[in-house]
C-alpha atoms as a PDB file:
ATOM      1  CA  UNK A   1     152.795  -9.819   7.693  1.00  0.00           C
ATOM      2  CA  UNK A   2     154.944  -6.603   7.800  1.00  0.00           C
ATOM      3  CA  UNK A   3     154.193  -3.871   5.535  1.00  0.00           C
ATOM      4  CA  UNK A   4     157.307  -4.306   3.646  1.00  0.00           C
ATOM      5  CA  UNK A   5     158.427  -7.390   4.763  1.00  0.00           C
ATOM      6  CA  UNK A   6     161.941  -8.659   3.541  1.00  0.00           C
ATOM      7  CA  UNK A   7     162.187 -12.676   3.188  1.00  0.00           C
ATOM      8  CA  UNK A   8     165.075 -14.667   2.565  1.00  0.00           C
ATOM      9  CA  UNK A   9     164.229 -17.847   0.536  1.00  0.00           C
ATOM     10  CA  UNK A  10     167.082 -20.355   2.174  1.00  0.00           C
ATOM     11  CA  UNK A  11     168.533 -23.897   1.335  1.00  0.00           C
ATOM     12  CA  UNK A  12     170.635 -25.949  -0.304  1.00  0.00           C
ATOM     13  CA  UNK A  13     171.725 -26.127  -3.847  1.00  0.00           C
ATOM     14  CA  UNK A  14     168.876 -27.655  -5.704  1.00  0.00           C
ATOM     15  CA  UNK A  15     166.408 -26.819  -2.982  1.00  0.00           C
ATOM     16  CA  UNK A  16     164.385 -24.620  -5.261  1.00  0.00           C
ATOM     17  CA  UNK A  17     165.095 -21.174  -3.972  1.00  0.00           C
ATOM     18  CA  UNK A  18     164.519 -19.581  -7.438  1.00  0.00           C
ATOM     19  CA  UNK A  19     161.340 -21.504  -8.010  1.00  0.00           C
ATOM     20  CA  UNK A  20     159.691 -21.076  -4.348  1.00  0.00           C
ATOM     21  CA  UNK A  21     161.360 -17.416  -4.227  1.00  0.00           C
ATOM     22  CA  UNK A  22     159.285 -16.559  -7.871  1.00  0.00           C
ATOM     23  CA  UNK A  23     156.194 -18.008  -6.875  1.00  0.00           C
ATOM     24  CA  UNK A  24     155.778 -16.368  -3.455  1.00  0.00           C
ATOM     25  CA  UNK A  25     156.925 -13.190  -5.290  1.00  0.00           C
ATOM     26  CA  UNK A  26     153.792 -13.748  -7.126  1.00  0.00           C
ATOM     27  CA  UNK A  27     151.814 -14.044  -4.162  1.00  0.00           C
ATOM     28  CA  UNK A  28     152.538 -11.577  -2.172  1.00  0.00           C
ATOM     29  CA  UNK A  29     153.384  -8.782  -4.374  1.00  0.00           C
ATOM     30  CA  UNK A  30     157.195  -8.568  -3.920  1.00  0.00           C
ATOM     31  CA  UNK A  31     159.788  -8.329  -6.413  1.00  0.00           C
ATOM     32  CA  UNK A  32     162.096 -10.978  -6.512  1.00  0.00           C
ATOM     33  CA  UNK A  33     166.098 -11.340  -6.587  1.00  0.00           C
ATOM     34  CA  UNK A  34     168.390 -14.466  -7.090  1.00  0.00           C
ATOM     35  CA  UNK A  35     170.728 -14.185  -4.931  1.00  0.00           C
ATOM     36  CA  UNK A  36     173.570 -16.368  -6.944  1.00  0.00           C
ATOM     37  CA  UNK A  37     172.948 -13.195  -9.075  1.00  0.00           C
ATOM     38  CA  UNK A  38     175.415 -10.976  -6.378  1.00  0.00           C
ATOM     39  CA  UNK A  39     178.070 -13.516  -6.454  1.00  0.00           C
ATOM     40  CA  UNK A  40     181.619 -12.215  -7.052  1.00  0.00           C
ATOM     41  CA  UNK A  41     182.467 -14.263 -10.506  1.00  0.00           C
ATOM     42  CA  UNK A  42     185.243 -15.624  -8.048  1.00  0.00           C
ATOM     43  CA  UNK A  43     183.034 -17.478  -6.030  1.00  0.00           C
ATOM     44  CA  UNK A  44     181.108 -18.840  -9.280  1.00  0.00           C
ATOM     45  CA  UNK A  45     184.017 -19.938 -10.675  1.00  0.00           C
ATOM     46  CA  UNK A  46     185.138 -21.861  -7.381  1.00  0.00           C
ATOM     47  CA  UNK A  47     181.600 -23.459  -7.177  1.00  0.00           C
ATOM     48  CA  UNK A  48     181.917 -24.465 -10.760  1.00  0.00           C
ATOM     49  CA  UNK A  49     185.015 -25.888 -10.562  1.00  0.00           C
ATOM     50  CA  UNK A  50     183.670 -28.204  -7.624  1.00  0.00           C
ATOM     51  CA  UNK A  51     185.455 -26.332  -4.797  1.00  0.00           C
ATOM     52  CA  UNK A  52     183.366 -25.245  -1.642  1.00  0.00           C
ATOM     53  CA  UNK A  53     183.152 -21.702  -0.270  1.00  0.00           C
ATOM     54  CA  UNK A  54     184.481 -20.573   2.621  1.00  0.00           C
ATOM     55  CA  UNK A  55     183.457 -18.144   5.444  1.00  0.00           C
ATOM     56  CA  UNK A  56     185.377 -15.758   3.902  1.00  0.00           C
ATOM     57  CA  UNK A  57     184.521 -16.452   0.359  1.00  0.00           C
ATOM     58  CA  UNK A  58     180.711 -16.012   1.700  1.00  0.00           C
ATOM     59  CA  UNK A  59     181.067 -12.568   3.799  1.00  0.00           C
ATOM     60  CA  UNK A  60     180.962 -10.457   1.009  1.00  0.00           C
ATOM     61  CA  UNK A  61     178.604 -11.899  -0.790  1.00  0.00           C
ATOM     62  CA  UNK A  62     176.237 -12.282   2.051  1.00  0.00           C
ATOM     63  CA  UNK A  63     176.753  -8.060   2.597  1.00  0.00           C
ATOM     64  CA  UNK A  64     175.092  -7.729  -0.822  1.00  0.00           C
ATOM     65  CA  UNK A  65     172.183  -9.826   0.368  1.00  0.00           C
ATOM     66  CA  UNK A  66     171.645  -7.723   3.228  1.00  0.00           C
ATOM     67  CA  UNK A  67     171.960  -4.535   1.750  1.00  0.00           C
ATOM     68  CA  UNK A  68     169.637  -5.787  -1.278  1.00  0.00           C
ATOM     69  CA  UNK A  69     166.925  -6.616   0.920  1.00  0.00           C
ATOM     70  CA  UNK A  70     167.837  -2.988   3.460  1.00  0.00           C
ATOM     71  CA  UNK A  71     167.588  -1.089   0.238  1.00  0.00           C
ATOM     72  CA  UNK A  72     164.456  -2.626  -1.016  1.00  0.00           C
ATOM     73  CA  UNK A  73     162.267  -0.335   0.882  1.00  0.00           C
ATOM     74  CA  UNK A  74     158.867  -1.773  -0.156  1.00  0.00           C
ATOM     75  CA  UNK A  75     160.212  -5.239   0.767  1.00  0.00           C
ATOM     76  CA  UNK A  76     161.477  -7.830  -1.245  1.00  0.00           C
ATOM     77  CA  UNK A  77     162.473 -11.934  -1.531  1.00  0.00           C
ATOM     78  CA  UNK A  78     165.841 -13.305  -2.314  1.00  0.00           C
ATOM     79  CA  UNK A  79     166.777 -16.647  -2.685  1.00  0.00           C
ATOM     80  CA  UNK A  80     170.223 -16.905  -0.595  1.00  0.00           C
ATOM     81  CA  UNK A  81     171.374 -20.230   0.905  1.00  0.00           C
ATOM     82  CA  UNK A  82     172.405 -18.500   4.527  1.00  0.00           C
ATOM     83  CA  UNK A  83     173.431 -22.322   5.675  1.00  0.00           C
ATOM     84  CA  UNK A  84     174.568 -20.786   8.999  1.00  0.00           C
ATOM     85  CA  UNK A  85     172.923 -19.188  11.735  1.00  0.00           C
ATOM     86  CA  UNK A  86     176.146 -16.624  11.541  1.00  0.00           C
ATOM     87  CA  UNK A  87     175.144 -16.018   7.600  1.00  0.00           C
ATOM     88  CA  UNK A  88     171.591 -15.172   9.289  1.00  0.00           C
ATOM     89  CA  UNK A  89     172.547 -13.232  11.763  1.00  0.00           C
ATOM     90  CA  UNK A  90     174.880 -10.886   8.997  1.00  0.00           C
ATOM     91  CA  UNK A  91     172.054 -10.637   6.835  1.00  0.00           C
ATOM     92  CA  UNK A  92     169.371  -9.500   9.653  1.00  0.00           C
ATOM     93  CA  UNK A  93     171.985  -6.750  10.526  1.00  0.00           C
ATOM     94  CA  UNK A  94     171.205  -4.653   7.439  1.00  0.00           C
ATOM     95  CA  UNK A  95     167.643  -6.104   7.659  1.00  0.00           C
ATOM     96  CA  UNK A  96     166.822  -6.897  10.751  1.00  0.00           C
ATOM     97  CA  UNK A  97     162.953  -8.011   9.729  1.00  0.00           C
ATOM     98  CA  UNK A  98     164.200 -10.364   7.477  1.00  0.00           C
ATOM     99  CA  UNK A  99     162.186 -13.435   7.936  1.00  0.00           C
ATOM    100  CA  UNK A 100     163.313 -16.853   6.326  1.00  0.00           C
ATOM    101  CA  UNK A 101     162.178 -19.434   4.571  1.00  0.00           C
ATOM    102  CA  UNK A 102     163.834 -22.524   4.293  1.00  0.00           C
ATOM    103  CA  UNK A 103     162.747 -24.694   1.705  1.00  0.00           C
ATOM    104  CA  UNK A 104     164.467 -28.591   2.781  1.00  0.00           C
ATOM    105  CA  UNK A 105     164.477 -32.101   1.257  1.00  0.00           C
ATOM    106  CA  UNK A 106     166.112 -35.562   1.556  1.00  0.00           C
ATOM    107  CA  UNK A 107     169.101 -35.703   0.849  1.00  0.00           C
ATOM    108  CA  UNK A 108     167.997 -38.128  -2.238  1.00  0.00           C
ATOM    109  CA  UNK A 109     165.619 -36.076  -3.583  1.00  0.00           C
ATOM    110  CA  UNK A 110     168.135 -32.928  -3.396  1.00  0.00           C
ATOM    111  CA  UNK A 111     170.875 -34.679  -5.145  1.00  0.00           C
ATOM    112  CA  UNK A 112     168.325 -35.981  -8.136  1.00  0.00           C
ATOM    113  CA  UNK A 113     167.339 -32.369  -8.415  1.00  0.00           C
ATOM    114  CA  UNK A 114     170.860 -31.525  -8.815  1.00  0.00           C
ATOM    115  CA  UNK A 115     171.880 -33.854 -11.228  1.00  0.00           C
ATOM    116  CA  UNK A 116     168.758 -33.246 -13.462  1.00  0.00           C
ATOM    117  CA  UNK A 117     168.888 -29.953 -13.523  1.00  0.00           C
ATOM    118  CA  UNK A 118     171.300 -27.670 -16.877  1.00  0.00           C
ATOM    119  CA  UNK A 119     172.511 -24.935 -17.417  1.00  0.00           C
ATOM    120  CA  UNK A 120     173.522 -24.066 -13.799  1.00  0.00           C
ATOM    121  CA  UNK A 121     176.976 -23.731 -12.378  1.00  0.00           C
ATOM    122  CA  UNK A 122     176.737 -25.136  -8.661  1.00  0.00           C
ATOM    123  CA  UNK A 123     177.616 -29.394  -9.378  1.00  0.00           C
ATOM    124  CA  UNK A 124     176.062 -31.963  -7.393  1.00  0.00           C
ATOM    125  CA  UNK A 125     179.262 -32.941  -6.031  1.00  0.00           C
ATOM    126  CA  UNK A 126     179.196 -29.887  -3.672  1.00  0.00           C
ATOM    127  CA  UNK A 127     175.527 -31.168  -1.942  1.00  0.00           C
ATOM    128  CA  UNK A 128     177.070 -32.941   0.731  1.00  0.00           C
ATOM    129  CA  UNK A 129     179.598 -30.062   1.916  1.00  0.00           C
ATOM    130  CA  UNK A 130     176.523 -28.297   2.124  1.00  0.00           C
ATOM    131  CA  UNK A 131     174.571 -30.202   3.619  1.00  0.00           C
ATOM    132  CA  UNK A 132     177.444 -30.375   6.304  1.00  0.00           C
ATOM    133  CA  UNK A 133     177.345 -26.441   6.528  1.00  0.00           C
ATOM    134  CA  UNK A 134     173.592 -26.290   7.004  1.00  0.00           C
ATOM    135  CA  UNK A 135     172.265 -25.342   9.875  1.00  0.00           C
ATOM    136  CA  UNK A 136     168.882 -25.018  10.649  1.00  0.00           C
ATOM    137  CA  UNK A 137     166.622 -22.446  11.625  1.00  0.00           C
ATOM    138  CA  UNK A 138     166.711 -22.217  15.673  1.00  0.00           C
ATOM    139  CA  UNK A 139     163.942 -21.552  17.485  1.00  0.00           C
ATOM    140  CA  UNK A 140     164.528 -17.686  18.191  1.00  0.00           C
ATOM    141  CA  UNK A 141     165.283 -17.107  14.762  1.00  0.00           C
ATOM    142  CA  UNK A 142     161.832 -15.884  13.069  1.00  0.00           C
ATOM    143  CA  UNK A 143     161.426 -18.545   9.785  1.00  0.00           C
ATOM    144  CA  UNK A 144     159.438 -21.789   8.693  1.00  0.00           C
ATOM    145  CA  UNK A 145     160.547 -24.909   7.200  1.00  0.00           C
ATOM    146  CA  UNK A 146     158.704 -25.945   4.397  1.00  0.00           C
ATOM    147  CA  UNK A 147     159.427 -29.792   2.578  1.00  0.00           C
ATOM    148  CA  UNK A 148     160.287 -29.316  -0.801  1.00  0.00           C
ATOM    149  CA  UNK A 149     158.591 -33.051  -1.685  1.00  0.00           C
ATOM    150  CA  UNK A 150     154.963 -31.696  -2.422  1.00  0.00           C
ATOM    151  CA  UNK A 151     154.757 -29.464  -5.770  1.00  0.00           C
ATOM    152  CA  UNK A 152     156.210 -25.882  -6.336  1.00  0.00           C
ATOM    153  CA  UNK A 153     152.992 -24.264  -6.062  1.00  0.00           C
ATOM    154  CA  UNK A 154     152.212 -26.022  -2.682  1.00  0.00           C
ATOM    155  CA  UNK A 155     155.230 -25.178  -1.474  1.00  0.00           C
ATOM    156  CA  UNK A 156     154.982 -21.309  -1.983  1.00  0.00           C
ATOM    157  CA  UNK A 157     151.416 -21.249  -0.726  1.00  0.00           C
ATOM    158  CA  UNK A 158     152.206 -22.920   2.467  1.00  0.00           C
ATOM    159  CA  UNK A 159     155.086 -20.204   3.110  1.00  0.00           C
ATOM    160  CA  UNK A 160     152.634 -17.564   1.952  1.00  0.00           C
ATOM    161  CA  UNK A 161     150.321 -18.636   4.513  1.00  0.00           C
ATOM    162  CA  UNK A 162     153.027 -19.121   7.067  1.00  0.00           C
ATOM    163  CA  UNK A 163     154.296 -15.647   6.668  1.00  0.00           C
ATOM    164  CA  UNK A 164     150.851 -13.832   6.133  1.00  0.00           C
ATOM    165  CA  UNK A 165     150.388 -15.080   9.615  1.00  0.00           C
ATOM    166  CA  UNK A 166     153.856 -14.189  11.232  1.00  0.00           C
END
């Protein structure tokens, strides 16, 4: 693992960004930022009225991200959905380290996640427009893929190990 390596914790809603993202923070010594937390209160008020982003709503949002993790000098992990490889591609152009992590489920066990879940502004209703967005990691792109069905802690731990050896 890079000195200061810069990760982006990736997914859906629901996935568990914040909750992988915290946990491998823990590991491996890194602070950690939510990245719903640079959100123009535009786009949080879209989401939470049940409307889906756009490209454009996403650009500058997706600027912070990158320039979060390119000022974060003695690396750092934020959770940021980056559904597209474009999204990926912005972000690695202010840090272009950045590795990803991409924490995926079932659609099934996603949505129940969703619905279960308070206090949080993204509804379920917007999973599938998401999951129609998503693309995944491609093979030149430097990330795992880790399944979000085994526990929190297992889940961090096997992207700790993945990265520690990448």
């Amino acid at each position: 693992m890079a000195a200061h390596p810069h990760i982006v914790v990736m997914g859906v809603s629901g996935s568990g960004k914040t909750t992988v993202g915290e946990l491998l923070a823990e590991r491996l010594g890194l602070p950690y930022r939510d990245g719903d937390d640079l959100h123009p209160q535009e786009n949080i008020d879209k989401m939470a009225r049940g409307e889906a982003l756009d490209d454009d709503d996403r650009w500058p949002w997706l600027r912070l991200v990158g320039q979060w993790l390119h000022d974060s000098a003695e690396g750092g992990i934020i959770g940021c959905s980056s559904l597209k490889r474009s999204y990926r591609d912005l972000i690695r152009q202010a840090a272009p380290d950045a590795k990803f992590v991409h924490v995926h489920g079932t659609p099934e066990l996603l949505r129940e996640r969703m619905e279960n879940r308070t206090g949080h502004f993204m509804p379920a209703s917007l999973l599938d427009s998401q999951l129609a967005t998503l693309e995944p990691l491609s093979d030149d792109e430097p990330g795992v893929v880790v399944d979000i069905a085994d526990p929190p802690e297992t889940v961090a731990e096997n992207a700790a190990a993945w990265l520690r050896d990448n």
